[in-house]
N, C-alpha and C. Protein backbone atom coordinates (compact mmCIF):
# COMPACT_ATOMS: atom_id res chain seq x y z
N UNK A 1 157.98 95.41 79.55
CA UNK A 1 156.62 95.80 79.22
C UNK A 1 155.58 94.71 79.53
N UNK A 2 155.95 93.70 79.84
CA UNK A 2 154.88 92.40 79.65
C UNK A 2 154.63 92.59 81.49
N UNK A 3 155.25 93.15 82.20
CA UNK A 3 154.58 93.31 83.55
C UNK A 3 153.44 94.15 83.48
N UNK A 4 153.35 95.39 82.50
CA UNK A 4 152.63 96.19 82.59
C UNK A 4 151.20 96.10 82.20
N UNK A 5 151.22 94.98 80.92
CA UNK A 5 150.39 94.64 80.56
C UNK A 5 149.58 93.48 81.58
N UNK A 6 150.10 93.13 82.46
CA UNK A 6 149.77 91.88 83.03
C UNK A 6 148.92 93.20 84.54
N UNK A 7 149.47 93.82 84.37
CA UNK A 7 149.14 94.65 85.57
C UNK A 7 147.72 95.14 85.35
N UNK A 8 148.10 96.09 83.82
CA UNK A 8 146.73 96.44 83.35
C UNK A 8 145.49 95.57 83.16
N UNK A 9 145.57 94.06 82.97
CA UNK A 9 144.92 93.22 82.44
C UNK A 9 144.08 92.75 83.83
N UNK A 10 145.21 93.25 84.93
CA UNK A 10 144.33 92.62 86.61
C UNK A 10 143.79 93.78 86.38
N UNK A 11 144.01 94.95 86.45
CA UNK A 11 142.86 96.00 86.58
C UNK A 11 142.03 96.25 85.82
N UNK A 12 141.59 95.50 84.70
CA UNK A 12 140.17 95.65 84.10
C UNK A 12 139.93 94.81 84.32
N UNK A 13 139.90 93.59 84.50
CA UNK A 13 139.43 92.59 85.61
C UNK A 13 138.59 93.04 86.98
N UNK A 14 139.29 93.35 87.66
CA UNK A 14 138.93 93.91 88.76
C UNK A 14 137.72 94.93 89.17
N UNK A 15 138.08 95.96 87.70
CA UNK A 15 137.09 96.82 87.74
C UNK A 15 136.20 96.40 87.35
N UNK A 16 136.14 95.60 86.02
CA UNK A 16 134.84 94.37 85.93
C UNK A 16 134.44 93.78 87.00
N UNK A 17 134.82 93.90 88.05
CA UNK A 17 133.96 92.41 88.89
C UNK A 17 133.97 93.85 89.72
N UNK A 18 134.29 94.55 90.16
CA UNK A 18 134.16 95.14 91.09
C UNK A 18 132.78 96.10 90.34
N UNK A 19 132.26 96.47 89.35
CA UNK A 19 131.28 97.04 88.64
C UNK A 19 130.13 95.91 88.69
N UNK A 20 130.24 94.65 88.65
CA UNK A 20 129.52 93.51 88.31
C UNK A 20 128.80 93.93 89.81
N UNK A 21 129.72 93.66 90.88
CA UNK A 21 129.29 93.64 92.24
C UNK A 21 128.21 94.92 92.53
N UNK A 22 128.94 95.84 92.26
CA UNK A 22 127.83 97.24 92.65
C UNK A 22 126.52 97.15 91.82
N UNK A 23 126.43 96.35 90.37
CA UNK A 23 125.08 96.65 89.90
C UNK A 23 124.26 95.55 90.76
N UNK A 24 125.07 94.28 91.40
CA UNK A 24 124.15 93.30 92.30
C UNK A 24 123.55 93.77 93.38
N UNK A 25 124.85 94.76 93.82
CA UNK A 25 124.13 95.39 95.26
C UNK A 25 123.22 96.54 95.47
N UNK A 26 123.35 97.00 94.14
CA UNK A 26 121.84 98.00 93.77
C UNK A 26 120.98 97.43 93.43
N UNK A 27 121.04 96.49 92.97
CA UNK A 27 119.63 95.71 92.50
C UNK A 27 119.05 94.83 94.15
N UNK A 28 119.88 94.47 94.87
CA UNK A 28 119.72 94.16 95.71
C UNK A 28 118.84 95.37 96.74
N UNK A 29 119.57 96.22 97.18
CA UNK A 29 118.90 97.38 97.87
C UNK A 29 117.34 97.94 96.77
N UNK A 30 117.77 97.78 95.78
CA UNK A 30 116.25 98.09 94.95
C UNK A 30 115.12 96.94 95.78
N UNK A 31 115.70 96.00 95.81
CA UNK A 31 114.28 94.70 96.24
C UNK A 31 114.26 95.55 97.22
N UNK A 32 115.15 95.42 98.00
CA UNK A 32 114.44 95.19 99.55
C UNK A 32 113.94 96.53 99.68
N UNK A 33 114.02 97.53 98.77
CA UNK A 33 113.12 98.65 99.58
C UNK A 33 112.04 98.67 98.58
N UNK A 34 111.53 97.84 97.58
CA UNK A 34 110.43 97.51 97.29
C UNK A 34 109.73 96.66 98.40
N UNK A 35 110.56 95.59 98.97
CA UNK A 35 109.77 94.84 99.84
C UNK A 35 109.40 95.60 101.21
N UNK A 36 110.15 97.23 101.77
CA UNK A 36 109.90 97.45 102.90
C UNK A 36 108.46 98.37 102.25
N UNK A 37 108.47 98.92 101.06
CA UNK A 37 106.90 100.00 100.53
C UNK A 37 105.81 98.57 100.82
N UNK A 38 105.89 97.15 100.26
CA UNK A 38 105.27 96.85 100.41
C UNK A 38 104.43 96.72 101.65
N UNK A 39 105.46 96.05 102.40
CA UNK A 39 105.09 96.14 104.28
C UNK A 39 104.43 97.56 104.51
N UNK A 40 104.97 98.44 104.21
CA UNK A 40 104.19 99.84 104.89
C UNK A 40 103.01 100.39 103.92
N UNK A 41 102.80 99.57 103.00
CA UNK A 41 101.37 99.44 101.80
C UNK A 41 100.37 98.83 103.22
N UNK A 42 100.56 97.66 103.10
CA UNK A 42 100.23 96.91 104.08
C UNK A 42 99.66 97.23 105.37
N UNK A 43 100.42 97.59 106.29
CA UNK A 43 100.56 98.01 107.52
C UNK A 43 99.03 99.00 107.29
N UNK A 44 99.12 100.11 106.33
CA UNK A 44 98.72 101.44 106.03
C UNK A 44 97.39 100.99 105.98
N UNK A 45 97.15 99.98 104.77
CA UNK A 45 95.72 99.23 104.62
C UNK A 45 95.22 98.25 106.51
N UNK A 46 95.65 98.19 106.71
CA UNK A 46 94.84 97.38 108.44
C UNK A 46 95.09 98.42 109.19
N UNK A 47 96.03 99.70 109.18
CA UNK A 47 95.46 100.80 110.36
C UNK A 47 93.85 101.07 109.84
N UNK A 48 93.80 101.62 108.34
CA UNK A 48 93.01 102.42 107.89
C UNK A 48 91.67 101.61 108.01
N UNK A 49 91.78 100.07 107.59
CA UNK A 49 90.19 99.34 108.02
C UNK A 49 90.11 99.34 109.28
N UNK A 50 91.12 99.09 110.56
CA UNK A 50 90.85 99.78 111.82
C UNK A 50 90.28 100.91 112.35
N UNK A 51 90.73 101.79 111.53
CA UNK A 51 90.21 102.99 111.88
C UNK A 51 88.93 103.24 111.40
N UNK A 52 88.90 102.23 110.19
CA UNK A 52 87.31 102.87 109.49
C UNK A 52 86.30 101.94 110.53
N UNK A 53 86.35 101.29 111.31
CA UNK A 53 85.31 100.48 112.29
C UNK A 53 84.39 101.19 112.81
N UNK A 54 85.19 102.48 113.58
CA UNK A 54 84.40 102.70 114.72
C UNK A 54 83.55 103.76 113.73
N UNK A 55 84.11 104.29 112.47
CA UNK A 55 82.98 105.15 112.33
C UNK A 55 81.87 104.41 111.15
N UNK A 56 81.91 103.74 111.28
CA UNK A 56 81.14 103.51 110.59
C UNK A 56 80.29 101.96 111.10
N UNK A 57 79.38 102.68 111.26
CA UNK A 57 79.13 101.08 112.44
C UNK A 57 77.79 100.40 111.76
N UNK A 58 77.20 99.03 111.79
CA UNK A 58 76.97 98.34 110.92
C UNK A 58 75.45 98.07 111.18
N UNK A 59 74.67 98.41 109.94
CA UNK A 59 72.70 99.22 110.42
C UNK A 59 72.22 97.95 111.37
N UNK A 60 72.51 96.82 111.76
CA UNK A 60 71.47 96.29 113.17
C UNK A 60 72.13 96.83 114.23
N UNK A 61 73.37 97.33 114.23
CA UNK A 61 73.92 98.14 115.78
C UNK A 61 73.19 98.98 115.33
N UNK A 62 72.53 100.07 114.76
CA UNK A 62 72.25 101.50 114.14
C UNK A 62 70.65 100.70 114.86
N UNK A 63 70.24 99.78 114.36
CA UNK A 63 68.47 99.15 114.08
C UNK A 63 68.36 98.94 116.15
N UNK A 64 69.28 98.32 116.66
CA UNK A 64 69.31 98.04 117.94
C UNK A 64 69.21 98.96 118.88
N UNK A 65 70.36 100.40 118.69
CA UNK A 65 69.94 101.51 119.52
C UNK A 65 69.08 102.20 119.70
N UNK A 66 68.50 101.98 117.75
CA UNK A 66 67.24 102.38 117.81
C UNK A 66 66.16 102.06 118.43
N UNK A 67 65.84 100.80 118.66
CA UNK A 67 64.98 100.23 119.52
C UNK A 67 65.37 100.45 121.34
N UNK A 68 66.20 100.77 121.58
CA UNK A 68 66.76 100.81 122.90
C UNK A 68 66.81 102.03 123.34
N UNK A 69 66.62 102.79 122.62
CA UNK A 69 66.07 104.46 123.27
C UNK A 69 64.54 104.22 123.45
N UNK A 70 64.36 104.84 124.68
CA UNK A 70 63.29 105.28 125.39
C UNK A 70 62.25 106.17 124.15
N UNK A 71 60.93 105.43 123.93
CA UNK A 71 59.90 106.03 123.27
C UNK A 71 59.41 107.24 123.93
N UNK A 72 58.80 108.00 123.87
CA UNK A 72 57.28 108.85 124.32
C UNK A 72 56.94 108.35 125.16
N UNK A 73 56.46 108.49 125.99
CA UNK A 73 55.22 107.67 127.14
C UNK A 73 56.01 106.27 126.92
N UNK A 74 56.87 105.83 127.02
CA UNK A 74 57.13 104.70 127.19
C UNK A 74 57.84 104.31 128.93
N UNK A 75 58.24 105.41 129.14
CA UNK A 75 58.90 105.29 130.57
C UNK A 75 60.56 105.21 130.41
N UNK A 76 60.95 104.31 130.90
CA UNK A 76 62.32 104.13 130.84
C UNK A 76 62.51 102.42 129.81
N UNK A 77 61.68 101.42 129.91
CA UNK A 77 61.54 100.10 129.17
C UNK A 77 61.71 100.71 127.71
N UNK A 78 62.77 99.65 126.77
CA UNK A 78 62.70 99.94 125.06
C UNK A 78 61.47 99.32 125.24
N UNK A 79 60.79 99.72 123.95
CA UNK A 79 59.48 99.07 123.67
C UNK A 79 59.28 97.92 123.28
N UNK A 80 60.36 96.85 123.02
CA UNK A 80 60.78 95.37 122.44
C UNK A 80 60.64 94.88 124.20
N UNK A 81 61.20 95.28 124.33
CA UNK A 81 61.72 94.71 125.57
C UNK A 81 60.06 94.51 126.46
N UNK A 82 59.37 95.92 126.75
CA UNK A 82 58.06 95.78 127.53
C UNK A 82 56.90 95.19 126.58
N UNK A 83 57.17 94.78 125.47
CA UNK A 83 55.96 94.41 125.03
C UNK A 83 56.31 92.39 125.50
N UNK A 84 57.58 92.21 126.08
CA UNK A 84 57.95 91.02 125.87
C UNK A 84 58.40 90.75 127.50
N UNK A 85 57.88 91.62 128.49
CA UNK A 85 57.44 91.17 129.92
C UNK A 85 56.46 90.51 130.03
N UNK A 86 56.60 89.75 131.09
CA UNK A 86 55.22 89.43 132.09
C UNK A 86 55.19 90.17 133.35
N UNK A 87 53.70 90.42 132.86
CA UNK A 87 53.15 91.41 134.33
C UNK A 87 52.57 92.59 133.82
């Protein structure tokens, strides 16, 4: 009987460490797919201020075109521009 017990005694052993191991390697796979949400948090935030650029464009570009369209009777010259010829 003392083999049996020696037998049983490696296998709760075993299953202890072999249980120890799987809660490391879940906790392990837990990080790292916290750390991959973070990256694609990330990523998500610099497409989206990329993308928000073009529409939304910033009032002296808005103040500039404005001045750079052709007035009334002005001809084809912005009016900044011909009041700031010679001739």
């Amino acid at each position: 009987m003392p083999h049996f017990r020696d037998v049983a005694d490696h296998l709760r052993r075993t299953d202890t460490e072999v249980r120890s191991l799987d809660e490391l390697l879940n906790s392990v796979l837990d990080a790292h797919l916290a750390r991959v949400g973070t990256w694609q948090n990330d990523d998500m935030r610099r497409i989206s201020a990329w993308a928000a650029i073009p529409g939304h464009p910033h009032p002296r570009g808005q103040d500039l075109r404005h001045e750079l369209r052709p007035h009334a009777g002005s001809e084809t010259f912005p009016t900044w521009l011909r009041s700031t010829s010679v001739g």
